[in-house]
Protein backbone atom coordinates (compact mmCIF):
# COMPACT_ATOMS: atom_id res chain seq x y z
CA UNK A 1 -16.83 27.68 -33.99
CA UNK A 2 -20.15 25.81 -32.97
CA UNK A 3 -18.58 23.58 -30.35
CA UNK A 4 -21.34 23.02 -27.13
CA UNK A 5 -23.62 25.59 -28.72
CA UNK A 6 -27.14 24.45 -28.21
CA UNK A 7 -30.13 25.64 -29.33
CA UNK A 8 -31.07 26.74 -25.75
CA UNK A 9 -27.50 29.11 -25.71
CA UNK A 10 -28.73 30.60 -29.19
CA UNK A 11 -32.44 31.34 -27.87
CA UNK A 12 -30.72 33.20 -24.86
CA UNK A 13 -28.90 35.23 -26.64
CA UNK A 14 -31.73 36.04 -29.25
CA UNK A 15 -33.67 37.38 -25.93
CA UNK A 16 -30.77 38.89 -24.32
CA UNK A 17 -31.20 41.41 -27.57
CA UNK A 18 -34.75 41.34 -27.22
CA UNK A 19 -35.74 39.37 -29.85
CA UNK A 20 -38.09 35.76 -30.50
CA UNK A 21 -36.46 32.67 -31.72
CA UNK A 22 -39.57 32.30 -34.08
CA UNK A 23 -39.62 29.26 -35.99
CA UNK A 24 -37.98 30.64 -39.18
CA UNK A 25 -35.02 31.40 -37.09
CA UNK A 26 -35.30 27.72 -35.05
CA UNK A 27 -34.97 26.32 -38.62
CA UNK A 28 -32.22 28.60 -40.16
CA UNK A 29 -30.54 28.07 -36.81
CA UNK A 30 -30.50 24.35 -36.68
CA UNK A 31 -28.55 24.08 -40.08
CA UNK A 32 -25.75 25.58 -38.60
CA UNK A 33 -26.07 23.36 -35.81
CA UNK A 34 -26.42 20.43 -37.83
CA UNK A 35 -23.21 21.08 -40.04
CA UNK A 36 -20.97 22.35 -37.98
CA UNK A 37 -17.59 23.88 -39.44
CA UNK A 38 -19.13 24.48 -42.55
CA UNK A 39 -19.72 28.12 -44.40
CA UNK A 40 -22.72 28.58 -45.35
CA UNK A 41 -24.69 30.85 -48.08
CA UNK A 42 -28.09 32.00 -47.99
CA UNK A 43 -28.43 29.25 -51.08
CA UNK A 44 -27.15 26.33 -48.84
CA UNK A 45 -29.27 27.30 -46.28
CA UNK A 46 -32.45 27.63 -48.38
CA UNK A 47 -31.50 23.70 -50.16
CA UNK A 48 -30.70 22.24 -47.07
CA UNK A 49 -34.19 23.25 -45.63
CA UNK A 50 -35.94 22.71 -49.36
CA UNK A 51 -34.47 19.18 -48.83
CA UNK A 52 -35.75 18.44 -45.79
CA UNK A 53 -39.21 19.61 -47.06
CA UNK A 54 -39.76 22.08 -44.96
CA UNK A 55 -41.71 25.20 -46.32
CA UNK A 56 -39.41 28.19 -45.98
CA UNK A 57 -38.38 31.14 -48.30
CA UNK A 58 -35.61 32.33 -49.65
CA UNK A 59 -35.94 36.15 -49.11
CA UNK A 60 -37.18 34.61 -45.24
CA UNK A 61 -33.28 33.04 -45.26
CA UNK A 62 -32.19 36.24 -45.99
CA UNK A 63 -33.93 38.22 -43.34
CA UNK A 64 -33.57 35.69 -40.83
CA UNK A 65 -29.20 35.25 -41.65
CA UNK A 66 -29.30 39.01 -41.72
CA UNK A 67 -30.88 39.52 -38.31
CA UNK A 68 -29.05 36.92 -37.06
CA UNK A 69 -25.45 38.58 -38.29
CA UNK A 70 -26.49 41.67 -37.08
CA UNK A 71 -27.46 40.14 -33.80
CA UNK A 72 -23.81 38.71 -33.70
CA UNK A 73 -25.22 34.99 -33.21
CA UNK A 74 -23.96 34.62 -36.80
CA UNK A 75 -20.68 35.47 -37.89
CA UNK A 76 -21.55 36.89 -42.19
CA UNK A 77 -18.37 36.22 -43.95
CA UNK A 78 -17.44 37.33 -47.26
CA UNK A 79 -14.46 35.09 -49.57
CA UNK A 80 -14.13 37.19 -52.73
CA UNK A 81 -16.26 35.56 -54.80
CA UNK A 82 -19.35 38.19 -54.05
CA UNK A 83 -21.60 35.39 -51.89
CA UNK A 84 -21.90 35.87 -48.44
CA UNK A 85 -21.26 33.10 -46.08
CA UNK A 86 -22.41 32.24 -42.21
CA UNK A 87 -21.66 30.24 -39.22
CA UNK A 88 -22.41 30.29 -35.86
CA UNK A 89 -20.30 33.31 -34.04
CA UNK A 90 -17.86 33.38 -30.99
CA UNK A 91 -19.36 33.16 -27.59
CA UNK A 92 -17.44 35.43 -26.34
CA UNK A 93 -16.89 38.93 -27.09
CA UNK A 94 -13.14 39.09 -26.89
CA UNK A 95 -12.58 35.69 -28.47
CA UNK A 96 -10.58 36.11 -32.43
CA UNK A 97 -12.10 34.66 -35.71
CA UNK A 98 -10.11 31.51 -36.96
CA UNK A 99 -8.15 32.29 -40.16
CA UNK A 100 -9.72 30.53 -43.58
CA UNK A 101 -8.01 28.53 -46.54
CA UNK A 102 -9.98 29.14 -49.75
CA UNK A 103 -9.33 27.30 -52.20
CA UNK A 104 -9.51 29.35 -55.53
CA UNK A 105 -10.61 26.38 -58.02
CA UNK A 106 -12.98 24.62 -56.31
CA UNK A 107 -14.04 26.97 -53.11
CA UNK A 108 -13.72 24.77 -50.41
CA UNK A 109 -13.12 26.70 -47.20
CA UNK A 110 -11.17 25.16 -44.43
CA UNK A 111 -10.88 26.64 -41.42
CA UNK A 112 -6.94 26.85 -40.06
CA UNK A 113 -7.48 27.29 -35.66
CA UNK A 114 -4.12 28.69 -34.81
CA UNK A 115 -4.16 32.15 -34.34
CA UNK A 116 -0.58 33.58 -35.81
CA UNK A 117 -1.53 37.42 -35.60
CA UNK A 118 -0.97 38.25 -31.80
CA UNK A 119 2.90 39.54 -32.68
CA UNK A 120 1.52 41.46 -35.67
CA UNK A 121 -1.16 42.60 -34.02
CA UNK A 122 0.54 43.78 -30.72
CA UNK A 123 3.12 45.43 -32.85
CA UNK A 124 0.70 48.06 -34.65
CA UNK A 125 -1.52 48.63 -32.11
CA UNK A 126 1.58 49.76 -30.40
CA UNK A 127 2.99 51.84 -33.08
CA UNK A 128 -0.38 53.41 -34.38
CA UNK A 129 -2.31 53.95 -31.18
CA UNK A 130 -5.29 52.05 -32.49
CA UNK A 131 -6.86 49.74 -30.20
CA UNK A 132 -7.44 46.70 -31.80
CA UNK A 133 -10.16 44.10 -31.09
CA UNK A 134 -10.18 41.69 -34.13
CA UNK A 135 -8.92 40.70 -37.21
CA UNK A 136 -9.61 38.22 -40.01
CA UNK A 137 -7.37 36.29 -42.11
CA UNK A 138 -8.31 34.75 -45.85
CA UNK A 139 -5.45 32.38 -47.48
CA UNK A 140 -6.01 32.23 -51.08
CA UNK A 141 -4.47 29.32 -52.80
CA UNK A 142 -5.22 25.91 -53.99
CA UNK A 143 -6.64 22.41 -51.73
CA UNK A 144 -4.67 19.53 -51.65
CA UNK A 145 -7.21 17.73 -54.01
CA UNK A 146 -6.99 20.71 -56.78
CA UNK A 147 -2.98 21.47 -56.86
């Protein structure tokens, strides 16, 4: 969901919610716009950085991935296995999640683009009333390289 984000679009929208892009959050940021597609933990985040030597945290991760979801500039994702997962949110507020494969052996997450709920959705919003403005599909099942 990171295509043409920069790090100038992310810093705008920081401000635009008055906050700083300090550097803890220029760091944590630039992982998701260095590996783009993927889903990220707190744990990924922290080794990736570790990796590239750079002196951060863990519990800073946290806060920063946690402001950042809250913030909406991060999209905090959760595929059943009780560790939360990030990567770089919609631009635009009316825009629907992709759907994700997870694979339940190894827990590889694809991402699958085409967005098959409009029917569905259309047809309960009609027959409950209930305005709805998003929804968010998980496949369960098994990757081509574990079946």
């Amino acid at each position: 969901m990171a295509d043409n984000i920069t790090m100038e679009v992310l810093k705008e929208r920081l401000q635009a919610r008055q906050h700083k892009l300090t550097t803890q959050r220029r760091i944590v940021l630039e992982v998701f716009l260095t590996h783009p597609g993927q889903h990220l933990s707190a744990e990924d985040v922290y080794g990736i950085l570790r990796g590239q030597s750079l002196d951060i945290g863990l519990a800073t991760v946290y806060r920063s991935l946690e402001l950042l979801a809250n913030l909406g500039i991060l999209q905090k994702m959760e595929f059943g296995d009780g560790c939360s997962r990030y990567e770089i949110g919609t631009m635009t507020p009316d825009a629907h999640q992709h759907h994700h494969l997870i694979c339940m052996k190894c827990g590889k997450v694809e991402e699958f683009p085409d967005d098959l709920m409009d029917d569905l959705e259309k047809d309960v919003a009609k027959k409950t009333h209930f305005r709805i403005v998003d929804h968010q599909v998980k496949f369960f099942g098994y990757c081509k390289e574990c079946q």
